[in-house]
Protein backbone atom coordinates (compact mmCIF):
# COMPACT_ATOMS: atom_id res chain seq x y z
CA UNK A 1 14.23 13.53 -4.81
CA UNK A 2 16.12 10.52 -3.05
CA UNK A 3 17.36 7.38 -4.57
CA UNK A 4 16.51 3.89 -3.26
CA UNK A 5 16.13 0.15 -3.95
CA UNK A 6 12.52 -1.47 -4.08
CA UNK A 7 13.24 -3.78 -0.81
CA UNK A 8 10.10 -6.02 -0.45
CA UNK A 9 6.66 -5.51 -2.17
CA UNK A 10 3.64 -6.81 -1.22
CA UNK A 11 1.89 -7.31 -4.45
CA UNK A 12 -1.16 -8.79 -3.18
CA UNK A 13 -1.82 -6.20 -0.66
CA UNK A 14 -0.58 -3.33 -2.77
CA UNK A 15 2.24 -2.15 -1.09
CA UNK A 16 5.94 -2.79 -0.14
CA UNK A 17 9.29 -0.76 0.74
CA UNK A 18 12.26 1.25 -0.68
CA UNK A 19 15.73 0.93 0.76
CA UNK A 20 16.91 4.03 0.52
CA UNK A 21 20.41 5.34 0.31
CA UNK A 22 20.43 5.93 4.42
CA UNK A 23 19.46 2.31 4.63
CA UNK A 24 16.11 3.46 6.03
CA UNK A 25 13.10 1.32 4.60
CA UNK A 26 10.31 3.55 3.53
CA UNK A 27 6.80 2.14 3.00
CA UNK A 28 4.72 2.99 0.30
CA UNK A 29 1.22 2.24 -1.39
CA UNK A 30 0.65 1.97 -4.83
CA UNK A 31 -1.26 4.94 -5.56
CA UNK A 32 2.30 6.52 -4.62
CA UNK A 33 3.58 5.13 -8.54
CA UNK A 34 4.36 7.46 -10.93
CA UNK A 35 5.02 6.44 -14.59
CA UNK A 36 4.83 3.12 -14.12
CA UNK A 37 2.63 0.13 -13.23
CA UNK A 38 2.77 -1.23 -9.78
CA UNK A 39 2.11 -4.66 -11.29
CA UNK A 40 5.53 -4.20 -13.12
CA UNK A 41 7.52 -3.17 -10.17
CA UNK A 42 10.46 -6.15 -9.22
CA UNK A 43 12.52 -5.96 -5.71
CA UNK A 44 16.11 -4.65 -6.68
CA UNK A 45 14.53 -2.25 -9.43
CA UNK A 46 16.39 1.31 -8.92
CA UNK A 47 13.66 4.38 -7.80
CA UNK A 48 13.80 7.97 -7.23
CA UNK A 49 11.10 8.72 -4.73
CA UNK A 50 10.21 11.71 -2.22
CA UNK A 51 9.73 11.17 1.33
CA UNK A 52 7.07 12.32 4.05
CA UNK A 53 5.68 11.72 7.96
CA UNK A 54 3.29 9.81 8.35
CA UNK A 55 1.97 8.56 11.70
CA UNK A 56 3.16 5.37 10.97
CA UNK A 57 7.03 6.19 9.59
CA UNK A 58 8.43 7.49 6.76
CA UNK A 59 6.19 7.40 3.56
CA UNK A 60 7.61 7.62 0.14
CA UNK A 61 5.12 9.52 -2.84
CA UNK A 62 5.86 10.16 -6.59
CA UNK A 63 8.18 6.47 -6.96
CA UNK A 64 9.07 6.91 -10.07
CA UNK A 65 11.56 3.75 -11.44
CA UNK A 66 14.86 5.24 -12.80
CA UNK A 67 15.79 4.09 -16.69
């Protein structure tokens, strides 16, 4: 699991992007929220989150928001 920092979110649209501890920005939808309602997510909340390819970029699945 990697550690991150919600960066933007796209609320509207469903989506938005983890900073994660490489400084990468990794997209993700919000089917990819575990434990948690996207609805409820803020930018700066804390997230453990795994990372895949995707033909667009990096691609984070499981977010989960850490206590």
């Amino acid at each position: 699991m990697m550690r991150g920092q919600i960066n933007r979110l796209k609320t509207d649209r469903g989506f938005g992007f983890i900073r994660s501890a490489n400084g990468e920005d990794v997209f993700f939808h919000r089917s990819a929220v575990v434990d948690n309602d996207f609805d409820r997510l803020r930018e700066g909340q804390e997230v453990t989150f795994e990372s895949e390819s995707s033909p667009r970029g990096a691609r984070a699945k499981n977010v989960k928001v850490v206590a």
